[in-house]
Protein backbone atom coordinates (compact mmCIF):
# COMPACT_ATOMS: atom_id res chain seq x y z
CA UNK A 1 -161.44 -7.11 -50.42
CA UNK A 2 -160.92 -3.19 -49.76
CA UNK A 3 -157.14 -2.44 -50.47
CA UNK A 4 -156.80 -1.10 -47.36
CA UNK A 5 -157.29 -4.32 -45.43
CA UNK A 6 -154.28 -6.05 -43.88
CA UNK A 7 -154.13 -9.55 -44.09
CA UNK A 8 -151.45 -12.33 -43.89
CA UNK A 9 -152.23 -15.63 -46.02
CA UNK A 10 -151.76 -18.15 -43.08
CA UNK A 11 -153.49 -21.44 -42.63
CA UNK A 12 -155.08 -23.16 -40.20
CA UNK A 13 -153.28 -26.45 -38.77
CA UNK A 14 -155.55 -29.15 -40.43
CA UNK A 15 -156.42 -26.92 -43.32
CA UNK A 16 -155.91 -29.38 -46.48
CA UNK A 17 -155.43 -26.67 -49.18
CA UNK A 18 -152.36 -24.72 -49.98
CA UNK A 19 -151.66 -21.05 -48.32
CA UNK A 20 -152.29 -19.63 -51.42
CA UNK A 21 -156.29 -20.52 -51.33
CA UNK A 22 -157.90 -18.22 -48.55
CA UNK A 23 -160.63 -20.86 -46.77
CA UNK A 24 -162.15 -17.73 -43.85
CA UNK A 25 -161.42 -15.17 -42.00
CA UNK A 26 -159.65 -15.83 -38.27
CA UNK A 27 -160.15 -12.92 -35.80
CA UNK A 28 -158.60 -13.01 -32.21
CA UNK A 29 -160.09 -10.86 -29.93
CA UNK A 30 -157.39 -10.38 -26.54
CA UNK A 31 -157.14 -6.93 -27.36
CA UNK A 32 -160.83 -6.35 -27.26
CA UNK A 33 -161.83 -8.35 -23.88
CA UNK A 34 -158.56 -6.40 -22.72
CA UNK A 35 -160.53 -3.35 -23.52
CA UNK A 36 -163.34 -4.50 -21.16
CA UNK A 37 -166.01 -5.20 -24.35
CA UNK A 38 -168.26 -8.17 -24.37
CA UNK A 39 -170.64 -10.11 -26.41
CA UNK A 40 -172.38 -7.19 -27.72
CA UNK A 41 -169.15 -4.95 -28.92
CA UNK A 42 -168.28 -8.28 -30.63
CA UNK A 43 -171.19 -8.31 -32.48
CA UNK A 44 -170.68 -4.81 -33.42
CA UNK A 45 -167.08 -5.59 -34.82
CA UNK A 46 -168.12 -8.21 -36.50
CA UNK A 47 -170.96 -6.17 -38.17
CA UNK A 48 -168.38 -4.04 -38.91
CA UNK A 49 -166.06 -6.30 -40.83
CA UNK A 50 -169.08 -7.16 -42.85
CA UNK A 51 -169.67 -3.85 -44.01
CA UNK A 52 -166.15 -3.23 -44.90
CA UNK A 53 -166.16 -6.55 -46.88
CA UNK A 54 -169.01 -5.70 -48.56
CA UNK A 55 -168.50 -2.22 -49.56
CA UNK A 56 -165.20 -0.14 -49.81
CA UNK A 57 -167.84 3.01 -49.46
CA UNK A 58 -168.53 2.27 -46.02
CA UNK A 59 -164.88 2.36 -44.67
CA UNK A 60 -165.01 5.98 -43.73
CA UNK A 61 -168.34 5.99 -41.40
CA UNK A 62 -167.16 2.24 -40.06
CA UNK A 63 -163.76 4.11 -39.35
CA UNK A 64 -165.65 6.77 -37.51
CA UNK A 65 -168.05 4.20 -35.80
CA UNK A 66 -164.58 2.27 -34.65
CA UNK A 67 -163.20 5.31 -33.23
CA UNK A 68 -165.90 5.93 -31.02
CA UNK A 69 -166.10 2.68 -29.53
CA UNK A 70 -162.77 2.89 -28.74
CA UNK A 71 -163.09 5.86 -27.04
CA UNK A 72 -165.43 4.12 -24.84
CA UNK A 73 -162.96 1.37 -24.39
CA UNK A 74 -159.88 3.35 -23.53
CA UNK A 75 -157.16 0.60 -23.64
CA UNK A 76 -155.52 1.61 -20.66
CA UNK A 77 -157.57 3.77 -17.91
């Protein structure tokens, strides 16, 4: 996992293992309907955290890629 990456160690409410043993990732997404995105920005996000996960290279264009679809999702208009 890139450095970079916040996370907080919490579990889910029937989760049988300890804190300490990371089971998944949970992503809410109220700030990005709030935005106005959909489905298909989801997917993109999602494709996103992949590449991040998968490669600490990719961070800058995903960064850049991020930026401009927020851009096109101002959070307040």
């Amino acid at each position: 996992m890139p450095d970079s990456l916040n996370h907080v160690k919490n579990t889910d409410p029937n989760e049988k293992r300890g804190h300490f043993v990371t089971s998944g990732i949970r992503i809410g997404l109220p700030l990005v309907t709030s935005r106005g995105m959909k489905e298909e920005e989801s997917i993109k996000i999602a494709e996103y955290i992949c590449d991040v996960l998968d490669s600490d290279a990719s961070i800058p264009r995903v960064a850049a890629e991020v930026n401009a679809l927020c851009r096109e999702y101002p959070l307040y208009t």
